[in-house]
N, C-alpha and C. Protein backbone atom coordinates (compact mmCIF):
# COMPACT_ATOMS: atom_id res chain seq x y z
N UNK A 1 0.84 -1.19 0.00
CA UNK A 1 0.00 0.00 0.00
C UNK A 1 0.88 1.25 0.00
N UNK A 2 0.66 2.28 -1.16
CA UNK A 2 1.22 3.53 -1.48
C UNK A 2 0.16 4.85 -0.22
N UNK A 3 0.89 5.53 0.36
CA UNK A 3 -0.09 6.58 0.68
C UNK A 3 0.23 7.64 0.31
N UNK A 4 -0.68 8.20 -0.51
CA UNK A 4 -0.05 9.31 -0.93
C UNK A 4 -1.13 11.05 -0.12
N UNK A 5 -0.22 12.11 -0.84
CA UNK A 5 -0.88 13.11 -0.22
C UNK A 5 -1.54 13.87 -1.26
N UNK A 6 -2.94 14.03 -0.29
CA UNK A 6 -3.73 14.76 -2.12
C UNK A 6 -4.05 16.18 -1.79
N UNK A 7 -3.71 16.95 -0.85
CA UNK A 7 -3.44 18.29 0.14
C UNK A 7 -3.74 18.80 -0.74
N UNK A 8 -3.70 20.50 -0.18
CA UNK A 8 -3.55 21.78 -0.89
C UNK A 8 -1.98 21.99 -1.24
N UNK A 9 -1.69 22.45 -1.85
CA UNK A 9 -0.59 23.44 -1.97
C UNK A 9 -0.14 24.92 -2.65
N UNK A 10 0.83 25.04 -2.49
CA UNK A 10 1.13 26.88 -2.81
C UNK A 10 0.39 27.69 -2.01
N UNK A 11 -0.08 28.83 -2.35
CA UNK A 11 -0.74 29.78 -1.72
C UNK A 11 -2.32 29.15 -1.17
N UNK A 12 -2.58 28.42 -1.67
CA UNK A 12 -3.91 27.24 -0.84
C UNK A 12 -3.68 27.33 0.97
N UNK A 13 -2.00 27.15 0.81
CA UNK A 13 -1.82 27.04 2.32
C UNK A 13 -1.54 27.50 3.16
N UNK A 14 -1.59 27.59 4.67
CA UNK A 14 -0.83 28.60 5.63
C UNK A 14 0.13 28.19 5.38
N UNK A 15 1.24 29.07 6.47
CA UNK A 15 2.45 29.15 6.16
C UNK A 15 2.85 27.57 7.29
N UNK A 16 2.05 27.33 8.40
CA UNK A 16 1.66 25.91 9.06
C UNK A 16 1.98 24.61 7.98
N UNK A 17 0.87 24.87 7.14
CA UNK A 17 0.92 23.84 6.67
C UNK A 17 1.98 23.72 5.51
N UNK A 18 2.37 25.02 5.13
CA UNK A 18 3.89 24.77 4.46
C UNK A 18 5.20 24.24 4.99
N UNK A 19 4.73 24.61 6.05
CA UNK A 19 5.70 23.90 7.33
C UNK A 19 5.65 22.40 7.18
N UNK A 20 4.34 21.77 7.32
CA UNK A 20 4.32 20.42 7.75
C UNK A 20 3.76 19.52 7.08
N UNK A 21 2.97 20.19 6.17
CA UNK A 21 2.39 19.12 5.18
C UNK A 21 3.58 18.75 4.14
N UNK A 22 3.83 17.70 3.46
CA UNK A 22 4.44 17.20 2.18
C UNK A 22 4.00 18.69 0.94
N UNK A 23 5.20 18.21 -0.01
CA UNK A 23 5.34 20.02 -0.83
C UNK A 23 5.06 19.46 -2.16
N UNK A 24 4.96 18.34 -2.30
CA UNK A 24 4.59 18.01 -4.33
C UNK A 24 3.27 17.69 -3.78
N UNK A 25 2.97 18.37 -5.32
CA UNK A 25 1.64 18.37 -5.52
C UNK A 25 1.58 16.85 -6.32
N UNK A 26 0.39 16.29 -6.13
CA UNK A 26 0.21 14.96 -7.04
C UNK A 26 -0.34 15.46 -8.30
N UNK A 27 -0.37 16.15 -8.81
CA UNK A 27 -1.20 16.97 -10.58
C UNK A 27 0.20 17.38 -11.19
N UNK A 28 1.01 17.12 -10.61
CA UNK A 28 2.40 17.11 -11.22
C UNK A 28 2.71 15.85 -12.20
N UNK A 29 2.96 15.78 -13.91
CA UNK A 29 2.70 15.09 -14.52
C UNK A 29 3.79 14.17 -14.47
N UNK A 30 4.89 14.38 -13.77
CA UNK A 30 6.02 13.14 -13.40
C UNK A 30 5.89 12.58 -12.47
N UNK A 31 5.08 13.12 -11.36
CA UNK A 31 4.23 12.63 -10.15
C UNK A 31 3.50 11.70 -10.49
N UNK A 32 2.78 11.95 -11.50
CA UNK A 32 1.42 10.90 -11.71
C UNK A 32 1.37 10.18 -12.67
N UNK A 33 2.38 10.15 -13.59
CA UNK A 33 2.62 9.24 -14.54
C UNK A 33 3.17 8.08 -13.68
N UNK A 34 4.09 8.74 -12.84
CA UNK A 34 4.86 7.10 -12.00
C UNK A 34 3.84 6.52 -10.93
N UNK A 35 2.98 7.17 -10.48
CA UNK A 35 2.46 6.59 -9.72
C UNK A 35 1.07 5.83 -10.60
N UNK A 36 0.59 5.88 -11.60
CA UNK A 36 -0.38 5.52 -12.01
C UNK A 36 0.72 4.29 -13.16
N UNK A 37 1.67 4.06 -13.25
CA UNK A 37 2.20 2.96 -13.26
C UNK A 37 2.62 2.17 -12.70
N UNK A 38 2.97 2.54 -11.51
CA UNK A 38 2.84 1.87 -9.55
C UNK A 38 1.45 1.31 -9.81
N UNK A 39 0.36 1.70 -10.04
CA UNK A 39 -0.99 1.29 -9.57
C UNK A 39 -1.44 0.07 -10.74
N UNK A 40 -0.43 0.51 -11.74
CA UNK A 40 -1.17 -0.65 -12.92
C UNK A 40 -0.05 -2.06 -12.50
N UNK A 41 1.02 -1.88 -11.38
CA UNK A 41 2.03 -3.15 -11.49
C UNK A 41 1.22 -3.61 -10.65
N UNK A 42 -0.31 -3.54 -9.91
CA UNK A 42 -0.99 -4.11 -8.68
C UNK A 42 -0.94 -3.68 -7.35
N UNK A 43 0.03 -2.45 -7.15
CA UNK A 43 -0.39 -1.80 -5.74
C UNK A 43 -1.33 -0.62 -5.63
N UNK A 44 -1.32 -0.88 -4.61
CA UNK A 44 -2.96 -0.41 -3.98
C UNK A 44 -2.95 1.14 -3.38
N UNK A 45 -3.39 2.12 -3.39
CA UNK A 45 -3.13 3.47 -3.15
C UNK A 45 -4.28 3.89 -2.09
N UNK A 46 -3.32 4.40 -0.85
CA UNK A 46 -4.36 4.95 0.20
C UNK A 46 -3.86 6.73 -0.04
N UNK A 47 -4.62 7.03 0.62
CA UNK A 47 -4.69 8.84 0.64
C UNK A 47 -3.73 9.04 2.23
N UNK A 48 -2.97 9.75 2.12
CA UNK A 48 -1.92 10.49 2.95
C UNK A 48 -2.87 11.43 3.48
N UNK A 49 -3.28 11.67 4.71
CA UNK A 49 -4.12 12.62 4.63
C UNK A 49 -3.40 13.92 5.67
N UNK A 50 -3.82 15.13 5.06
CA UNK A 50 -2.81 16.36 5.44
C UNK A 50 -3.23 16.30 7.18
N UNK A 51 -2.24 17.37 7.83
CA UNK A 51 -2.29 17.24 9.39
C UNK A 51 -3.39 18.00 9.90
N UNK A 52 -4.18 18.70 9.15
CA UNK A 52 -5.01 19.35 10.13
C UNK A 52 -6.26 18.44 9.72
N UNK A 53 -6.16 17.63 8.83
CA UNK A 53 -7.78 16.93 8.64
C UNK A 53 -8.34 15.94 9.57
N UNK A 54 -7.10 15.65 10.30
CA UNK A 54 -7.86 14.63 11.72
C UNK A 54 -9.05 14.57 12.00
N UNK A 55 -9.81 15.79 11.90
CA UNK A 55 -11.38 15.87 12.62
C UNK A 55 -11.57 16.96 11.55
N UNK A 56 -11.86 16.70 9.99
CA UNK A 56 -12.76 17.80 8.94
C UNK A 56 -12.41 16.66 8.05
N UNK A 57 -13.82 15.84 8.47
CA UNK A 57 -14.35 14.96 7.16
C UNK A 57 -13.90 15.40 5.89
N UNK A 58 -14.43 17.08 5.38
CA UNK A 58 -14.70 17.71 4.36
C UNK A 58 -13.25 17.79 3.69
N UNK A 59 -11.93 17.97 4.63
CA UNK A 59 -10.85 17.47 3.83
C UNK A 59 -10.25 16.22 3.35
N UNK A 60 -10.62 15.69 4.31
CA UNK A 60 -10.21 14.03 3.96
C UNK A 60 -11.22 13.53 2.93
N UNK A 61 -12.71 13.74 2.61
CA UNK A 61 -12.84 13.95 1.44
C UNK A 61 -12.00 14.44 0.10
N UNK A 62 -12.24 15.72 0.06
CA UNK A 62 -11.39 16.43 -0.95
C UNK A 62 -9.81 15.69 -1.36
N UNK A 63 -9.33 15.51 -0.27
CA UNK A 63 -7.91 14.77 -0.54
C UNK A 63 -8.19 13.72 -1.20
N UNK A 64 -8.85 12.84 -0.67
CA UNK A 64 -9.16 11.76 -1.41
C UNK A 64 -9.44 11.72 -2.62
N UNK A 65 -10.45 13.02 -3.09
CA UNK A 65 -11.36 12.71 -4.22
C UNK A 65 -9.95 13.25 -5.40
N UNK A 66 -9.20 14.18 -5.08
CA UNK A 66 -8.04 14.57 -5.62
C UNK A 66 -7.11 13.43 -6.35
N UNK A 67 -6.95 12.48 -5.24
CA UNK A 67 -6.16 11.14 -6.07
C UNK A 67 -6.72 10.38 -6.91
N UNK A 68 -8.00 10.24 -6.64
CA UNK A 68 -9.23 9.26 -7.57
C UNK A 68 -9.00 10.16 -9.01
N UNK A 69 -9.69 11.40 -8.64
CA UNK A 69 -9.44 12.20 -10.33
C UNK A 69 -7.69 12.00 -10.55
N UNK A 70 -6.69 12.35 -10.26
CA UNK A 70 -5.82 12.28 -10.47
C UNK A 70 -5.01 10.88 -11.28
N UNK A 71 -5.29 9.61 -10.50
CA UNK A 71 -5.24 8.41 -10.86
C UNK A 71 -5.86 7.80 -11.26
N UNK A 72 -7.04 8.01 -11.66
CA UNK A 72 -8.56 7.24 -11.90
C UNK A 72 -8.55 6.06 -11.12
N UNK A 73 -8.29 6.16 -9.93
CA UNK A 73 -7.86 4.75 -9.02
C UNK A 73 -9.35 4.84 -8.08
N UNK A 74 -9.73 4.02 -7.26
CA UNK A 74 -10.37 4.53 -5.92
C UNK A 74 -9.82 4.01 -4.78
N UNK A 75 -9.93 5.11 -4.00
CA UNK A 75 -8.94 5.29 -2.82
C UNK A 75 -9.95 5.10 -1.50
N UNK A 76 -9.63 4.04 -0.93
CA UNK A 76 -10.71 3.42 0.35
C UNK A 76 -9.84 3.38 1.61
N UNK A 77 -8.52 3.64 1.80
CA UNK A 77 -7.31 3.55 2.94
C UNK A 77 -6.83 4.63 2.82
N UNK A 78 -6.44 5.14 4.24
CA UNK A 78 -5.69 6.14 4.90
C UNK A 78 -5.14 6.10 6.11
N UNK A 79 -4.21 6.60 5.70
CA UNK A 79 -3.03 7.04 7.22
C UNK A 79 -2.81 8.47 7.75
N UNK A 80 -3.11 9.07 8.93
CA UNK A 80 -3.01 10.45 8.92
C UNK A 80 -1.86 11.20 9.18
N UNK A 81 -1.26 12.13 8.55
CA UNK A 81 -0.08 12.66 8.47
C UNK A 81 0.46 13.14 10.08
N UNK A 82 1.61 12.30 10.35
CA UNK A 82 2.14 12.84 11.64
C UNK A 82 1.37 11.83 12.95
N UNK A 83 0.75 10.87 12.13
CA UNK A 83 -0.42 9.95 12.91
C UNK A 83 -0.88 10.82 13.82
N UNK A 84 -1.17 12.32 13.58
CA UNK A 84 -2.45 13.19 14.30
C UNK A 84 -3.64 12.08 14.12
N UNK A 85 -4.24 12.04 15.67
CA UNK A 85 -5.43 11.12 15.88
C UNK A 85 -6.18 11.58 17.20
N UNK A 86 -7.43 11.49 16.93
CA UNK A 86 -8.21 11.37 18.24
C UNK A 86 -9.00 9.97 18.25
N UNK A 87 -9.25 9.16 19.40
CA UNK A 87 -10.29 8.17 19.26
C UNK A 87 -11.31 8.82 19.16
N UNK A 88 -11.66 9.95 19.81
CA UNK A 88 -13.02 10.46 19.56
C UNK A 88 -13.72 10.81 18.38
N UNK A 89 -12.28 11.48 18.02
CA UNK A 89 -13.15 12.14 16.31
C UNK A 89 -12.65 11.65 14.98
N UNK A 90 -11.65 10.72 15.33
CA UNK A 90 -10.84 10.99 13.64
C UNK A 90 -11.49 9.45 12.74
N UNK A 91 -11.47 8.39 13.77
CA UNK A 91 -12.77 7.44 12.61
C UNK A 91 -13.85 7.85 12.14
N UNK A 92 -14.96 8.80 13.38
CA UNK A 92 -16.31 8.92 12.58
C UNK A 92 -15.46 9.74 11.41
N UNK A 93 -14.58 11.01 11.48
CA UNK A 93 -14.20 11.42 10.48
C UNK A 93 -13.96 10.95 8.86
N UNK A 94 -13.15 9.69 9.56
CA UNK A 94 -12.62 8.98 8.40
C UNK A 94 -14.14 8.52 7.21
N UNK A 95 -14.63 7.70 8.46
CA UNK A 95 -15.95 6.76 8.04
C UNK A 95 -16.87 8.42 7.29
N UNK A 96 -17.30 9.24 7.25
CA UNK A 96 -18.02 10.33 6.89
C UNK A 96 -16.74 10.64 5.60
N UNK A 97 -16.20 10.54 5.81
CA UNK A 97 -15.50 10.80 4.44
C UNK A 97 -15.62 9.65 3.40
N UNK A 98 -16.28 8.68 3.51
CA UNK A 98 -15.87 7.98 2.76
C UNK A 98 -15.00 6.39 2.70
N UNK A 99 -13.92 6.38 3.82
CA UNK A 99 -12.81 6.30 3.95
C UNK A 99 -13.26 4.81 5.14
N UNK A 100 -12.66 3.22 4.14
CA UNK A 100 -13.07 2.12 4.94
C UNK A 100 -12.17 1.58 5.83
N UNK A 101 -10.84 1.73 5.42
CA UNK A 101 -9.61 1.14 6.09
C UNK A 101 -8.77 2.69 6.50
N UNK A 102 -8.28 2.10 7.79
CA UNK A 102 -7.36 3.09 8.64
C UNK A 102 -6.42 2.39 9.00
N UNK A 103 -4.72 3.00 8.98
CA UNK A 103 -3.72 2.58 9.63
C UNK A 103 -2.65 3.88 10.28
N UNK A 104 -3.18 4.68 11.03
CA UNK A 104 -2.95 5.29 11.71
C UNK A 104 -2.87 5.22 13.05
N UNK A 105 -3.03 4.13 13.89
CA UNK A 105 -2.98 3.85 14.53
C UNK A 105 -2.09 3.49 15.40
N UNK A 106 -1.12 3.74 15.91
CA UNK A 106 0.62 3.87 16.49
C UNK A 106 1.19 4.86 17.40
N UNK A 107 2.92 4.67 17.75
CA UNK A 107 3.09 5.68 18.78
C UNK A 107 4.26 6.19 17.32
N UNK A 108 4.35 8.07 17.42
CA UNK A 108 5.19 8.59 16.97
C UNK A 108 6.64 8.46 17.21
N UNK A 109 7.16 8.15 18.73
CA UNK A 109 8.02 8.10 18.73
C UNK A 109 9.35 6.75 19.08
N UNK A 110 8.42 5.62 18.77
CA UNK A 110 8.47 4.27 19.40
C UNK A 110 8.14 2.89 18.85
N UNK A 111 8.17 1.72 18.93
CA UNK A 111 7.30 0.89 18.26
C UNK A 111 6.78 0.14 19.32
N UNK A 112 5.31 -0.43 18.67
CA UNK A 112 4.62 -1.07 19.50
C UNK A 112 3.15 -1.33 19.54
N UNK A 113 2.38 -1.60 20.38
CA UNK A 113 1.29 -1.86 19.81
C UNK A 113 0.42 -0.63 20.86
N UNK A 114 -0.16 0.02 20.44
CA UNK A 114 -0.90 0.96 21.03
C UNK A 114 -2.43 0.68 21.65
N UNK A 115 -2.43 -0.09 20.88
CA UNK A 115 -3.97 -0.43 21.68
C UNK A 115 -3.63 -1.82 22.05
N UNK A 116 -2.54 -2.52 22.22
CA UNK A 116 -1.80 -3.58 23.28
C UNK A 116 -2.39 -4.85 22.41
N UNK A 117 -2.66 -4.91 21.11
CA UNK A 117 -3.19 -6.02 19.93
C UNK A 117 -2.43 -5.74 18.88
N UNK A 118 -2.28 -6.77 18.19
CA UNK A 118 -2.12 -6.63 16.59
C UNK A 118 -2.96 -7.52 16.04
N UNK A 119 -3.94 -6.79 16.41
CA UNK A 119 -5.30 -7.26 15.22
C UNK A 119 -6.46 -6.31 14.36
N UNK A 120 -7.04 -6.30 13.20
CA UNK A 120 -6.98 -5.34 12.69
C UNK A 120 -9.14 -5.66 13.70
N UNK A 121 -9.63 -4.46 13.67
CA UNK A 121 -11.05 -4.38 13.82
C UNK A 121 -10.97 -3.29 13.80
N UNK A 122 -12.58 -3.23 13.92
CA UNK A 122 -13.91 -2.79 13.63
C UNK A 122 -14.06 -1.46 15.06
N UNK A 123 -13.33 -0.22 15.06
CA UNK A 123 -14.04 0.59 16.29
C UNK A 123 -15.32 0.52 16.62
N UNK A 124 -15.81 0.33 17.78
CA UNK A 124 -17.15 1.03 18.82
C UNK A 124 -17.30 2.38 18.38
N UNK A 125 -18.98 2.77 17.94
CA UNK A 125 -19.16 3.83 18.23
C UNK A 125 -19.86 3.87 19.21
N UNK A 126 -19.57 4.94 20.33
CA UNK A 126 -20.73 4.78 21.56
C UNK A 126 -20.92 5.80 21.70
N UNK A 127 -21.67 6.43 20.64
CA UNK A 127 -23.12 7.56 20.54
C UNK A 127 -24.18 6.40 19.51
N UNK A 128 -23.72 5.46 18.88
CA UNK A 128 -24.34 4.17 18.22
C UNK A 128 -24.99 3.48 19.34
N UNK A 129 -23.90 3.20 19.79
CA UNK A 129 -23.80 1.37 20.41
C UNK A 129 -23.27 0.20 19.78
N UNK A 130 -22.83 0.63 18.41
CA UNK A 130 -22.62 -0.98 17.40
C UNK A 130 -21.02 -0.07 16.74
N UNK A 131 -20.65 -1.54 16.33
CA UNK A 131 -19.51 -1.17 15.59
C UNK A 131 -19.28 -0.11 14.60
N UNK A 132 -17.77 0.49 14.42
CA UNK A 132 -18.65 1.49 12.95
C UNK A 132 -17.89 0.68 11.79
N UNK A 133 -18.28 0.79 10.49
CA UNK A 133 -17.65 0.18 9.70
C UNK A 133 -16.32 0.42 8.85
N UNK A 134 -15.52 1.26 9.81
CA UNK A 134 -14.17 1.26 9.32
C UNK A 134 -13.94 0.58 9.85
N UNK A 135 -12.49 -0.26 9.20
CA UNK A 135 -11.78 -1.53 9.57
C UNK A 135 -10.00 -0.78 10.40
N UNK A 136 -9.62 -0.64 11.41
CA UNK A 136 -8.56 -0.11 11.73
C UNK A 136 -7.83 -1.32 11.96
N UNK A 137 -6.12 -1.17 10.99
CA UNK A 137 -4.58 -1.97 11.31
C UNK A 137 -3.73 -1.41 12.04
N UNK A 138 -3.35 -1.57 12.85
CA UNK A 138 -2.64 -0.36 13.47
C UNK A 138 -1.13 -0.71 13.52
N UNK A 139 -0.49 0.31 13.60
CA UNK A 139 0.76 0.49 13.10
C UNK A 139 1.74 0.55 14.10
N UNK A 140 2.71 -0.54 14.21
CA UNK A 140 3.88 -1.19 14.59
C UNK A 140 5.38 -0.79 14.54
N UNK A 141 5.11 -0.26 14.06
CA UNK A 141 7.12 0.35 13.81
C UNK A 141 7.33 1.26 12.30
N UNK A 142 7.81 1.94 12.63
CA UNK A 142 8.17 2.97 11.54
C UNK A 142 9.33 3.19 11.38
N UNK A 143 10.56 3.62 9.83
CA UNK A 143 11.19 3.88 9.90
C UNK A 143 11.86 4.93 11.21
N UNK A 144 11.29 6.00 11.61
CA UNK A 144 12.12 7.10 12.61
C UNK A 144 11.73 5.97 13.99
N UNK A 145 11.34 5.25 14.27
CA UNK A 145 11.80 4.68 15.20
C UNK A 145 13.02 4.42 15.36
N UNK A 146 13.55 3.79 14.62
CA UNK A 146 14.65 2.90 14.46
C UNK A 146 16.08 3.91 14.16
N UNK A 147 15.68 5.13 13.09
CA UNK A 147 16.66 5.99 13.08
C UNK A 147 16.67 7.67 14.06
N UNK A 148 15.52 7.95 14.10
CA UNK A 148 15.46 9.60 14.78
C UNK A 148 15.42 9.17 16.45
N UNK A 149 14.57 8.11 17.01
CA UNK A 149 14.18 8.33 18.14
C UNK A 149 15.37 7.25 18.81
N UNK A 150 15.86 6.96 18.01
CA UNK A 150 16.72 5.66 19.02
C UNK A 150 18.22 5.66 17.64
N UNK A 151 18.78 5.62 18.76
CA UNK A 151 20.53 5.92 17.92
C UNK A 151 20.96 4.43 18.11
N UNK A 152 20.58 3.83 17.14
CA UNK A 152 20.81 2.32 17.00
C UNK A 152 21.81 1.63 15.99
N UNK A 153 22.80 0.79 16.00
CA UNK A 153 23.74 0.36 14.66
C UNK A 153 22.46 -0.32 13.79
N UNK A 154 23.53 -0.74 13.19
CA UNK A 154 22.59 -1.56 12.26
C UNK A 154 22.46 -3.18 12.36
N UNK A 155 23.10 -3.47 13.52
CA UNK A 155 22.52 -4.82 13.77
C UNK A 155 21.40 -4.49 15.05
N UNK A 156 21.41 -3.51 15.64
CA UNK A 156 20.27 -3.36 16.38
C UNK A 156 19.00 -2.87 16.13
N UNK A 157 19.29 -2.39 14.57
CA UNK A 157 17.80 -1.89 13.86
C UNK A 157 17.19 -3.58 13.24
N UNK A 158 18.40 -4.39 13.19
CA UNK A 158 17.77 -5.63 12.27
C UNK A 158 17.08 -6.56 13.54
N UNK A 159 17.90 -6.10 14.92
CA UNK A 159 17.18 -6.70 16.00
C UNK A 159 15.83 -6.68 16.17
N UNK A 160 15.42 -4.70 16.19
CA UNK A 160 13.79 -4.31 16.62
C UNK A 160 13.32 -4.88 15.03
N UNK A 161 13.62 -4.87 13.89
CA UNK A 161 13.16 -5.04 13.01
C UNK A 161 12.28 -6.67 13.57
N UNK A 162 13.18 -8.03 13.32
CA UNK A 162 13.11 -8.92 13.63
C UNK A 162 12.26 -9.12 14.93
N UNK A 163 12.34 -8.37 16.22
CA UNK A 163 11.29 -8.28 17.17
C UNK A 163 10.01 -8.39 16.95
N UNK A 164 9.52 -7.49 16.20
CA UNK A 164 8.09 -6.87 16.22
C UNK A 164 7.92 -7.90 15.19
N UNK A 165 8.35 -8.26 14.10
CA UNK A 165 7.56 -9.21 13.34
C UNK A 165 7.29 -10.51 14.12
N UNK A 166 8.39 -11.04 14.83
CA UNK A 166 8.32 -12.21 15.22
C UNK A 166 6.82 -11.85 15.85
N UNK A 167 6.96 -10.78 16.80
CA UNK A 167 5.79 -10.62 18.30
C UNK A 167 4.61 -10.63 16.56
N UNK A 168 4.37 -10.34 15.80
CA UNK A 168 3.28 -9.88 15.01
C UNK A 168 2.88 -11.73 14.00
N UNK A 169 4.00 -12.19 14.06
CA UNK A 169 3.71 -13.79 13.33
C UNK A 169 3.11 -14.63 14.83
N UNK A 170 3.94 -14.52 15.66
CA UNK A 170 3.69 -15.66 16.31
C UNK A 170 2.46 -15.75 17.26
N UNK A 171 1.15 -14.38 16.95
CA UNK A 171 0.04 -14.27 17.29
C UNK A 171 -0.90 -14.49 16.16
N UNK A 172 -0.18 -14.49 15.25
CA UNK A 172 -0.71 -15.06 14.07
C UNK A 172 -1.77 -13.50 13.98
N UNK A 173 -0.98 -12.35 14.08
CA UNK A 173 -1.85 -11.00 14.19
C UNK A 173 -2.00 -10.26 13.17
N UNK A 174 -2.43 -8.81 12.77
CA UNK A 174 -2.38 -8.59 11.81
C UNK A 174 -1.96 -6.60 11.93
N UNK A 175 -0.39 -6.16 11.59
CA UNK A 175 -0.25 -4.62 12.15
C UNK A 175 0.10 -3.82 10.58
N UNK A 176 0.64 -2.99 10.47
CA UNK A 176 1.27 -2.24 9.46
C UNK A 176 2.65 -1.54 10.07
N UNK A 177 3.33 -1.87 8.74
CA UNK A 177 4.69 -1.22 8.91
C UNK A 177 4.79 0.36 8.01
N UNK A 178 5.64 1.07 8.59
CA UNK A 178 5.51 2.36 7.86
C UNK A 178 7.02 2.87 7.35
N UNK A 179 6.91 3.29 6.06
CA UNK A 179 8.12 3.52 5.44
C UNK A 179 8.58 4.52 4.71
N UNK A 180 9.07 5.67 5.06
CA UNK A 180 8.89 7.01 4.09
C UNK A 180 9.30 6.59 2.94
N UNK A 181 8.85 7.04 1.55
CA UNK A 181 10.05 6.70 0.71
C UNK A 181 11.22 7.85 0.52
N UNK A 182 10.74 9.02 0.88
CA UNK A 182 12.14 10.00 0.65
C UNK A 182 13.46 9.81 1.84
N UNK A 183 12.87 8.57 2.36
CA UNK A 183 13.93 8.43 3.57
C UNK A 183 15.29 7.17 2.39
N UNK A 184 14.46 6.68 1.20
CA UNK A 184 15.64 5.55 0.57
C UNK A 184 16.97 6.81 -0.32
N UNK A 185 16.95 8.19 0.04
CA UNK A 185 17.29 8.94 -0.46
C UNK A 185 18.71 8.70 0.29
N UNK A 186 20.00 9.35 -0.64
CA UNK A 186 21.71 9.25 -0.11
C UNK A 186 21.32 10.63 1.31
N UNK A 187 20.29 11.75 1.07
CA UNK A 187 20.55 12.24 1.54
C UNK A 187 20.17 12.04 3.50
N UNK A 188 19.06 10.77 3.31
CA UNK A 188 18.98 10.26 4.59
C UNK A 188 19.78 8.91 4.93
N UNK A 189 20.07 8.38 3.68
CA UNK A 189 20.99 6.97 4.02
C UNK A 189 20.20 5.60 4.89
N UNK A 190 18.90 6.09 4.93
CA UNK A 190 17.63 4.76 5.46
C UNK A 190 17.84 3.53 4.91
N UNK A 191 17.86 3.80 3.08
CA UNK A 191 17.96 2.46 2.41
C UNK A 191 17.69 1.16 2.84
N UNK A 192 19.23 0.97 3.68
CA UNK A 192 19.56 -0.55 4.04
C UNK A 192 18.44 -0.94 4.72
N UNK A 193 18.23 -0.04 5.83
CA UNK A 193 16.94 -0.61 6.53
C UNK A 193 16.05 -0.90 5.95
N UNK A 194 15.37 -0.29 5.11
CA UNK A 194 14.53 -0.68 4.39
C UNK A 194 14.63 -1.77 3.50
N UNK A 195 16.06 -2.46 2.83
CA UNK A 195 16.15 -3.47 2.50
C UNK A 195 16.10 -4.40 3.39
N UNK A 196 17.08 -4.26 4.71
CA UNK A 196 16.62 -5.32 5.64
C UNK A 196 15.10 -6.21 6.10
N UNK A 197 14.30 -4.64 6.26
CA UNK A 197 12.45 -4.82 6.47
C UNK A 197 12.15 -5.69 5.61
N UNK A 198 12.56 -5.45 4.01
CA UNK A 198 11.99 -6.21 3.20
C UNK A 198 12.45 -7.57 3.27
N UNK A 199 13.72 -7.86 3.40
CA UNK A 199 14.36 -9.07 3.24
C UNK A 199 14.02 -10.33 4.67
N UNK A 200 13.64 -9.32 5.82
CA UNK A 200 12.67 -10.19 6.80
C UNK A 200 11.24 -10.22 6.60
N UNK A 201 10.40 -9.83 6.18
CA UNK A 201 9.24 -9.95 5.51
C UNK A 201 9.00 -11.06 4.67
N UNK A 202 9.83 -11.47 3.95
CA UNK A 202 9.67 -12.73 2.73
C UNK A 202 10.00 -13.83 3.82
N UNK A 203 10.89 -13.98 4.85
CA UNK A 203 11.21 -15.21 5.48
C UNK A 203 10.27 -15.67 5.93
């Protein structure tokens, strides 16, 4: 799963969200030529959704509907930028947008399981009483774990790497891993890790 960001940009935005939101626009025609050939090799495209939409349905709409026109894809998954989340507001959000699968679910600065499972369900609404029908995976380890928040070699990133999957196979559970791609860049030097992730994943 690709997530991409279908935001505002340029003068659309505060100077906030120039700050913190992602800066390419997806209507960029080298943008979307590669990614709409990403989508024809069989992967699947969720919406990146910008940081202030946590709780405004009406953007996480719009973002969304941005990649659909953009890719002629349809976009049913999202992750929220900066994993900004409330339990209170950001599923009905999601679910009112549209929006069936969530993997936002995680700690920013850490890995692990946040709601103490790795299994994917169905949130409680309790202004309902019954389940709502977004499906939430929640998210297990992220690249800046391993490099920003913890000054680790690289046999100790292949350690936590190897950790969390084992803890995630041997419950026979189900989490998401998170992976920038501008982090496979010389200018962050992530790469390896990210080859490692992959190369324990197939075992």
């Amino acid at each position: 799963m690709i997530h991409v960001y279908g935001g505002r940009n340029g003068w659309l935005c505060s100077p906030i969200q120039m700050l913190i939101d992602p800066s390419y626009n997806i209507k960029n025609s080298k943008i979307s030529n590669q990614l709409k050939t990403i989508c024809q090799k069989g992967w699947q495209v969720g919406v990146h959704t910008s940081y202030n939409s946590w709780d405004k349905p009406y953007l996480m709409r719009e973002e969304l509907e941005k990649i659909e026109r953009t890719l002629g894809v349809s976009v049913t998954a999202c992750r929220q930028h900066w994993l900004r989340f409330s339990f209170d507001k950001t599923w009905k959000c999601q679910q009112e947008a549209g929006i069936l699968r969530d993997s936002t679910l995680g700690f920013n600065d850490r890995p692990g399981f946040r709601n103490g499972t790795a299994l994917s369900f169905h949130p409680w609404d309790f202004d309902t009483g019954s389940p709502m029908f977004i499906k939430v995976t929640p998210l297990v380890l992220m690249d800046s774990h391993l490099y920003d928040y913890a000054h680790l070699s690289e046999d100790e990133r292949l350690s936590q790497i190897r950790k969390w999957l084992h803890e995630i196979r041997f419950v026979h559970g189900s989490a998401t891993v998170l992976w920038h791609p501008h982090t496979l860049s010389k200018d962050y030097g992530w790469l390896n890790g990210f080859l490692i992730l992959i190369k324990e994943l197939k075992t």
